[in-house]
C-alpha atoms as a PDB file:
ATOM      1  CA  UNK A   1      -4.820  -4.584   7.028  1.00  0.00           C
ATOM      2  CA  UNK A   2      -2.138  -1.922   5.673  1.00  0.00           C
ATOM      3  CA  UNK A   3       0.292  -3.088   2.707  1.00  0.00           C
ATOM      4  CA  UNK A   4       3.245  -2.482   2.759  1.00  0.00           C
ATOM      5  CA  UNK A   5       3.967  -1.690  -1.134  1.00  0.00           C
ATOM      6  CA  UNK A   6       7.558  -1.007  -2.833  1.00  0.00           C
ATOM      7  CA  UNK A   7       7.267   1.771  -4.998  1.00  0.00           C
ATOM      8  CA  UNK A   8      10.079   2.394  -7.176  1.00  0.00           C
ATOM      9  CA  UNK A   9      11.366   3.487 -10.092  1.00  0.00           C
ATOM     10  CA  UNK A  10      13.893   0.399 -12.342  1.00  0.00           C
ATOM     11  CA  UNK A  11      15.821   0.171 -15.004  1.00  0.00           C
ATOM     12  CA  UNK A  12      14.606  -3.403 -17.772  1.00  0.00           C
ATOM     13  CA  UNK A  13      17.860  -4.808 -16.277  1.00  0.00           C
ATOM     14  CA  UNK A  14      16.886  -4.321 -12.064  1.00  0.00           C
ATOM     15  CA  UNK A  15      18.459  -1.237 -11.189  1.00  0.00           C
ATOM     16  CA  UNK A  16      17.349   1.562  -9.289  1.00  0.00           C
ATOM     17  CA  UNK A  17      20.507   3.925  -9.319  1.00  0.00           C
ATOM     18  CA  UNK A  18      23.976   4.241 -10.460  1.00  0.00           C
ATOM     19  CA  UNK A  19      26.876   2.693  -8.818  1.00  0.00           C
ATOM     20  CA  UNK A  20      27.358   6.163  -7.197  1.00  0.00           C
ATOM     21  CA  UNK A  21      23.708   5.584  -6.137  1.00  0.00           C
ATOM     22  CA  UNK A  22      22.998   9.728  -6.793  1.00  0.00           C
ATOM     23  CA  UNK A  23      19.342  10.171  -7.829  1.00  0.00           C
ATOM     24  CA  UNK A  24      18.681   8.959 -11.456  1.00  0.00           C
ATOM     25  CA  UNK A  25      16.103  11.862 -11.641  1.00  0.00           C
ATOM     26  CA  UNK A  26      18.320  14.535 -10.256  1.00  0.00           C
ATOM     27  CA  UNK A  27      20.068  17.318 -12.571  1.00  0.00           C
ATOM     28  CA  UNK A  28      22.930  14.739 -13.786  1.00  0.00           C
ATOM     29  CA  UNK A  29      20.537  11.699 -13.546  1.00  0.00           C
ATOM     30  CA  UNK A  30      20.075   9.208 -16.327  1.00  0.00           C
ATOM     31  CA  UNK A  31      16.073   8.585 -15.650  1.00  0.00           C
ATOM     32  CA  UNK A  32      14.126   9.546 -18.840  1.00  0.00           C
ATOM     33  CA  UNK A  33      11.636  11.765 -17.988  1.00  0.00           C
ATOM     34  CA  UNK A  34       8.845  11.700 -20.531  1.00  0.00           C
ATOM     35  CA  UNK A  35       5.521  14.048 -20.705  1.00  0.00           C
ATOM     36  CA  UNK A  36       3.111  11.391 -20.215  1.00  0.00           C
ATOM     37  CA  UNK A  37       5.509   9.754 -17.749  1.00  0.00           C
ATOM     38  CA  UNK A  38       4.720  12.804 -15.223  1.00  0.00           C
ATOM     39  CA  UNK A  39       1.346  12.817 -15.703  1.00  0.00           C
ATOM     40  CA  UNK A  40       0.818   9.299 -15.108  1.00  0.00           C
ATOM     41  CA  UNK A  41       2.356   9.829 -11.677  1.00  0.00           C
ATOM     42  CA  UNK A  42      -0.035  13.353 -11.440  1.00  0.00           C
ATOM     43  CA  UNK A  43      -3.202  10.978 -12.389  1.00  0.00           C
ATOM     44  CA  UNK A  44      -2.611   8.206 -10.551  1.00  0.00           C
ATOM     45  CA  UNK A  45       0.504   8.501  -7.759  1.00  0.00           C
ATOM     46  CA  UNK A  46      -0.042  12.197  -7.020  1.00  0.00           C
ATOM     47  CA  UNK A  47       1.325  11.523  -3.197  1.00  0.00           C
ATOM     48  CA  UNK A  48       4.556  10.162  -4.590  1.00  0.00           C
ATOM     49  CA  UNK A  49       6.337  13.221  -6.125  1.00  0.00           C
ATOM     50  CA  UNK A  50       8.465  15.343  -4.247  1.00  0.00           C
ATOM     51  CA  UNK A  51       7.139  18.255  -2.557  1.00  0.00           C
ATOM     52  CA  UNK A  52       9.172  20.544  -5.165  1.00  0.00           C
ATOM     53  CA  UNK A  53       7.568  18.950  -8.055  1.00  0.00           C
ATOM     54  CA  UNK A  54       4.001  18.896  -6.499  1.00  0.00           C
ATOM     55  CA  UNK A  55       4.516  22.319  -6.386  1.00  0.00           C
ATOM     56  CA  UNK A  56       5.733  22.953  -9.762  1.00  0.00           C
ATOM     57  CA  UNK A  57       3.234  21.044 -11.361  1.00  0.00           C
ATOM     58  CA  UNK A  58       0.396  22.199  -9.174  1.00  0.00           C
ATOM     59  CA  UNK A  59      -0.605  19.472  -7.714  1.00  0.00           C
ATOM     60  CA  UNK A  60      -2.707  19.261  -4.155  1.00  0.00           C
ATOM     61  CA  UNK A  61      -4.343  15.922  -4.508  1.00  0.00           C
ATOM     62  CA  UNK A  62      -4.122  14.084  -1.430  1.00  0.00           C
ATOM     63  CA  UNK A  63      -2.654  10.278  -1.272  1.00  0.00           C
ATOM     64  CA  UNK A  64      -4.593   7.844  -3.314  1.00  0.00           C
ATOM     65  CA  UNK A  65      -2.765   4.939  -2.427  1.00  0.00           C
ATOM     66  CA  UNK A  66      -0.414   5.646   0.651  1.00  0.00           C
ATOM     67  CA  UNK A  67      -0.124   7.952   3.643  1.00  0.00           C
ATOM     68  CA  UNK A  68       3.085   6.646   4.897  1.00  0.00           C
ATOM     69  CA  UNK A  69       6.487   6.840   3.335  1.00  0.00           C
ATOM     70  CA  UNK A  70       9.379   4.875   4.344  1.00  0.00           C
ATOM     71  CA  UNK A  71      13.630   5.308   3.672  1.00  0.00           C
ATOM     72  CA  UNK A  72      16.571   4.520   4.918  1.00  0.00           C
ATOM     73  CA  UNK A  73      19.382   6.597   5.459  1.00  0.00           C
ATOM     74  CA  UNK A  74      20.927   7.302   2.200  1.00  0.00           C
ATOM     75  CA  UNK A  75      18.156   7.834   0.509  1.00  0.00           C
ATOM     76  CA  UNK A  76      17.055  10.308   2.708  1.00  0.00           C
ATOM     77  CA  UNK A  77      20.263  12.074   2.451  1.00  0.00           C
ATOM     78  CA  UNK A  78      20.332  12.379  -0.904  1.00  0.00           C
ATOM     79  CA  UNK A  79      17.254  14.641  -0.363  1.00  0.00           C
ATOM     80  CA  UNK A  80      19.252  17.008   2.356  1.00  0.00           C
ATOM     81  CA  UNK A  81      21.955  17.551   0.396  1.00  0.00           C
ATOM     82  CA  UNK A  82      19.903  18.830  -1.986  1.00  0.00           C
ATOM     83  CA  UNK A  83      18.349  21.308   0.566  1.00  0.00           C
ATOM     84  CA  UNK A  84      15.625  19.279   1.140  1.00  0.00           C
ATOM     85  CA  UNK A  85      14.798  18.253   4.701  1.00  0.00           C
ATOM     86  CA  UNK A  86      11.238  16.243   3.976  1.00  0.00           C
ATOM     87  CA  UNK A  87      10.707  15.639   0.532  1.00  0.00           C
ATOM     88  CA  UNK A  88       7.077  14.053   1.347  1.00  0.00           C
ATOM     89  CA  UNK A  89       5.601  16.674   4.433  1.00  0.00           C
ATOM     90  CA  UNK A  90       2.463  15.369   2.891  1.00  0.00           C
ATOM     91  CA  UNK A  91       3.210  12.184   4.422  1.00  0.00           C
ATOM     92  CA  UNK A  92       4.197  10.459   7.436  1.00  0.00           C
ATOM     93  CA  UNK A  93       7.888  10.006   6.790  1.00  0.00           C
ATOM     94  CA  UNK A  94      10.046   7.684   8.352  1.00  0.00           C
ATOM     95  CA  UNK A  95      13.632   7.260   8.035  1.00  0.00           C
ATOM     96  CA  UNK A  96      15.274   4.131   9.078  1.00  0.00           C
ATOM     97  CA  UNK A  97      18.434   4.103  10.548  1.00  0.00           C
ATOM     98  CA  UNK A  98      21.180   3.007  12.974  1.00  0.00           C
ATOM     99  CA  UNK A  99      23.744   5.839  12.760  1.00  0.00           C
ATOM    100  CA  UNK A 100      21.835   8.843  12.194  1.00  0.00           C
ATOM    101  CA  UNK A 101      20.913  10.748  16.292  1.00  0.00           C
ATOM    102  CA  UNK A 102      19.115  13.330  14.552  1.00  0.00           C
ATOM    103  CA  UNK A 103      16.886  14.448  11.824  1.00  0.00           C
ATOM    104  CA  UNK A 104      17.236  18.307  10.476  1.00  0.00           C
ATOM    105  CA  UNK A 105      13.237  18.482   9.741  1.00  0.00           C
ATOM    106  CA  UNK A 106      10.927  17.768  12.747  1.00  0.00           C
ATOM    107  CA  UNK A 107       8.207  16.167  11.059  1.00  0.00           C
ATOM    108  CA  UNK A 108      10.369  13.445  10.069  1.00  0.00           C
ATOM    109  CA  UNK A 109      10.870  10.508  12.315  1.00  0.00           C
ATOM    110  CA  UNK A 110      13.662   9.065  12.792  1.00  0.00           C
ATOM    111  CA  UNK A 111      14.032   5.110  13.506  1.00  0.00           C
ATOM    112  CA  UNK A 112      16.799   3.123  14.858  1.00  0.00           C
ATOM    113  CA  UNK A 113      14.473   0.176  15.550  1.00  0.00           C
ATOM    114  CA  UNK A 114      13.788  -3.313  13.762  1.00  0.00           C
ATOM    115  CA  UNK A 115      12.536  -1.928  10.698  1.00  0.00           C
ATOM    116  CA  UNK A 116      10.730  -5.398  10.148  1.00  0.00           C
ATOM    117  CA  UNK A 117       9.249  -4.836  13.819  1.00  0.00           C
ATOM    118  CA  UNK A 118       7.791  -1.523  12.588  1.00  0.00           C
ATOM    119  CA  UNK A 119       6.651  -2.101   9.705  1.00  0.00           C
ATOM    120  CA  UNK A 120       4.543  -4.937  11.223  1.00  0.00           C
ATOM    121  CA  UNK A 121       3.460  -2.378  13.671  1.00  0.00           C
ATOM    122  CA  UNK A 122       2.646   0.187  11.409  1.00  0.00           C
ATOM    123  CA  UNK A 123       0.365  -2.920   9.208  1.00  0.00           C
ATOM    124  CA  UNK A 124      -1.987  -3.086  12.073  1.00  0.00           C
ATOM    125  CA  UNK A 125      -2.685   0.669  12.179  1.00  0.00           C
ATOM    126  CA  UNK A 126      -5.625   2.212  10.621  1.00  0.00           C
ATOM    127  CA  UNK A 127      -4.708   4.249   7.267  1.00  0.00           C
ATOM    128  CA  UNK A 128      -3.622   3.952   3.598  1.00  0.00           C
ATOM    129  CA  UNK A 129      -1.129   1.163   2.920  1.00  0.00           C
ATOM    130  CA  UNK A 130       2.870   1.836   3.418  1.00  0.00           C
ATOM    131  CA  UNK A 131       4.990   3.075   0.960  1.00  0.00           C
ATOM    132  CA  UNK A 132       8.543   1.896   0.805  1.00  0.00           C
ATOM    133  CA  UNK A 133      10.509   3.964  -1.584  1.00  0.00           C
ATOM    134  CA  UNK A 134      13.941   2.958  -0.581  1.00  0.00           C
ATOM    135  CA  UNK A 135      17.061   1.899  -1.101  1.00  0.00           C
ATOM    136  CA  UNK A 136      17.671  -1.213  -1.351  1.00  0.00           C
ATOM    137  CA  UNK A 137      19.202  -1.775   1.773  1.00  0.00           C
ATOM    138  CA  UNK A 138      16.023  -0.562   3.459  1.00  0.00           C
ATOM    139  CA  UNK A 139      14.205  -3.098   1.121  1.00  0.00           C
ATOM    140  CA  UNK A 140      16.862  -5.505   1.571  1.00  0.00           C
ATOM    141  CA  UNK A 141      15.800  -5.796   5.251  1.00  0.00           C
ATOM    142  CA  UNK A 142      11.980  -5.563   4.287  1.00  0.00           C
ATOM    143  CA  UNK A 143      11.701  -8.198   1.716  1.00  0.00           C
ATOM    144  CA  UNK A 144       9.912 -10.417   3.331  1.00  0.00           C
ATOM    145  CA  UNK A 145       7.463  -8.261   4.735  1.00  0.00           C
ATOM    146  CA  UNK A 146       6.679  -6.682   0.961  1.00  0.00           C
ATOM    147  CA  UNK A 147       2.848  -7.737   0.183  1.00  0.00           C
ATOM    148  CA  UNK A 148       2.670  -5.865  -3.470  1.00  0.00           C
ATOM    149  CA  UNK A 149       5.644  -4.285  -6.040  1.00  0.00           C
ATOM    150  CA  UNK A 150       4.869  -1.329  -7.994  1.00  0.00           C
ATOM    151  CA  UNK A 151       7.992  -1.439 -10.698  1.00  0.00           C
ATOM    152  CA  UNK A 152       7.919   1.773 -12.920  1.00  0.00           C
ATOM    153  CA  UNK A 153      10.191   0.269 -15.435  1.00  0.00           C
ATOM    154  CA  UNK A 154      11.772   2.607 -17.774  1.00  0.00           C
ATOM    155  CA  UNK A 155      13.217   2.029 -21.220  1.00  0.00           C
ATOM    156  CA  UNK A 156      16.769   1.769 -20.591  1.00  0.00           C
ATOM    157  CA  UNK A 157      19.367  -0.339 -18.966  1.00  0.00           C
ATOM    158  CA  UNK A 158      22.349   0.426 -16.801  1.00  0.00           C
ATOM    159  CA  UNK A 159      24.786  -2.615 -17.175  1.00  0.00           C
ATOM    160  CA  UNK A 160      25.690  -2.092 -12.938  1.00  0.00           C
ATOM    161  CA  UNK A 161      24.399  -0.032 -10.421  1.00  0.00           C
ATOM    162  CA  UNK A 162      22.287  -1.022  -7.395  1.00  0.00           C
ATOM    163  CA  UNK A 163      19.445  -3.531  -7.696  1.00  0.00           C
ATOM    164  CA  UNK A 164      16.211  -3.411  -6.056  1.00  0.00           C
ATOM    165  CA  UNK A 165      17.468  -5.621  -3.318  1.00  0.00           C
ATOM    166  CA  UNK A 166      20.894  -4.928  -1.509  1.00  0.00           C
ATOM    167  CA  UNK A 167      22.704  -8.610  -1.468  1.00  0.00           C
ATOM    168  CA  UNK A 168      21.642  -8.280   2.515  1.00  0.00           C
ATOM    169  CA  UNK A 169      18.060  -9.719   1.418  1.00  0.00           C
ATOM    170  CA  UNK A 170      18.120 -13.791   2.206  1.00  0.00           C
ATOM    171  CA  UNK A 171      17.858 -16.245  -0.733  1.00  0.00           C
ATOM    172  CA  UNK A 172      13.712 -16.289  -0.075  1.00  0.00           C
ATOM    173  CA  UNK A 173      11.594 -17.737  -3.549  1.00  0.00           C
ATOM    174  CA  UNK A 174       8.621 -15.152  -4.158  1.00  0.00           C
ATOM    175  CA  UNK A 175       5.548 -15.814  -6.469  1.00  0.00           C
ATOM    176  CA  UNK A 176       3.830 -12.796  -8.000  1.00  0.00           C
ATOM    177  CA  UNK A 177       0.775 -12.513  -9.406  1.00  0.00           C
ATOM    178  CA  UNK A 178       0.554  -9.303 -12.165  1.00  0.00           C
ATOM    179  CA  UNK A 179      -2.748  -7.224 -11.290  1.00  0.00           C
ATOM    180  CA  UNK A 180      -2.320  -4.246 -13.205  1.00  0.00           C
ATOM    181  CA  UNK A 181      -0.148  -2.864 -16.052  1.00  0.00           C
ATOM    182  CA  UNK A 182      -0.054   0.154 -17.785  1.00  0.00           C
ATOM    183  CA  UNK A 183       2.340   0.903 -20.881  1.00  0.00           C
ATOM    184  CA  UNK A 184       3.458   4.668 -21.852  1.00  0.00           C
ATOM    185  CA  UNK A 185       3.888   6.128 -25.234  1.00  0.00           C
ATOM    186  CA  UNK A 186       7.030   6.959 -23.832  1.00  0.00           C
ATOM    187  CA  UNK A 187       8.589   3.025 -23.543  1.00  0.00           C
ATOM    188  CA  UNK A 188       8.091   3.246 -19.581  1.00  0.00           C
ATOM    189  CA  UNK A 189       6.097   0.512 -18.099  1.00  0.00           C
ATOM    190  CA  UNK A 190       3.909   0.676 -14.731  1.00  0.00           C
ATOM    191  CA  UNK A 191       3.664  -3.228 -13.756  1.00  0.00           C
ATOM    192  CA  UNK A 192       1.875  -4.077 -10.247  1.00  0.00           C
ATOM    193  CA  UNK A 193       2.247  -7.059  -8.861  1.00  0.00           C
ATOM    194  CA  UNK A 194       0.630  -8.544  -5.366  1.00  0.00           C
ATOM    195  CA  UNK A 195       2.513 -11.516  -3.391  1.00  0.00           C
ATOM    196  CA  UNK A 196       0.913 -15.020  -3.673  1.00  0.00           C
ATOM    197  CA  UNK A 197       0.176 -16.568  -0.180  1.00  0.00           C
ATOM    198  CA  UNK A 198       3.167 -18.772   1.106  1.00  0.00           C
END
């Protein structure tokens, strides 16, 4: 069966954005970019960069790990308002939410629905497992359903901004077990970590 993995970037004290919640990577962001940082993600996550930076650095690998991406709303919009209508067309992109009626890119899909419903859905379909890159809201809403946490944990620390899980996740105990790590010149720090069975 499909995992449903949440792939995202953090900060050594839990955040994944400002307060403003603009992208830490964008051309005011905070996120320290390092050399061996981006090819790390070009050896091993190739499927995860942005289609501007796939270009840019060349890159035509298919998905190692994931052929579905999944967002909610302001996430996604961060993206448009950049001029970018599907960051991931390499993907099967899904955006999650209640207020949007439409998408500006086709190829994107759009879902008002459960996203716990879907996601359980999407489990039980043949493919890669599930990428969920965010926001917390999205994962919020998902945490229970989350069967293994990639954290790219960069050297720095933020003091506020928005955790990994909006305060709309319940009060739910999780056990982790670490299966792979991988430490960069740089100070970043992959860590993976798969759910232990309830």
């Amino acid at each position: 069966m499909r995992r449903l993995v949440y792939y995202i970037a953090t900060t050594l004290d839990g955040f994944i954005a400002g307060p403003d919640g603009a992208d830490p990577t964008g051309p005011d962001g905070f996120w320290p970019i390092a050399e061996d940082y981006v090819q790390h993600l070009v050896a091993e996550y190739p499927e995860t960069l942005p289609v501007q930076a796939r270009q840019a650095l060349s890159v035509t690998a298919d998905g190692v790990h994931f052929d579905t991406v999944l967002e909610g709303r302001r996430s996604y919009e961060i993206g448009v308002a950049a001029g970018i209508n599907d960051a991931y067309p390499h993907l099967r992109h899904l955006v999650f939410s209640r207020t949007l009626t439409e998408i500006p890119d086709p190829a994107v899909e759009l879902v008002a629905d459960d996203p716990v419903a879907t996601v359980r859905e999407l489990k039980q379909q043949e493919g890669k497992d599930i990428w969920l890159l965010g926001g917390a809201e999205l994962a919020g809403s998902l945490y229970a359903e989350i069967d293994t946490l990639i954290l790219k944990v960069g050297a720095l620390t933020l003091g506020e901004g928005i955790p990994l899980f909006s305060r709309q996740a319940t009060f739910d105990p999780r056990t982790w077990t670490l299966v792979d790590h991988t430490a960069l010149r740089s100070g970043a720090v992959f860590l993976t970590y798969t759910r232990v069975n309830d």
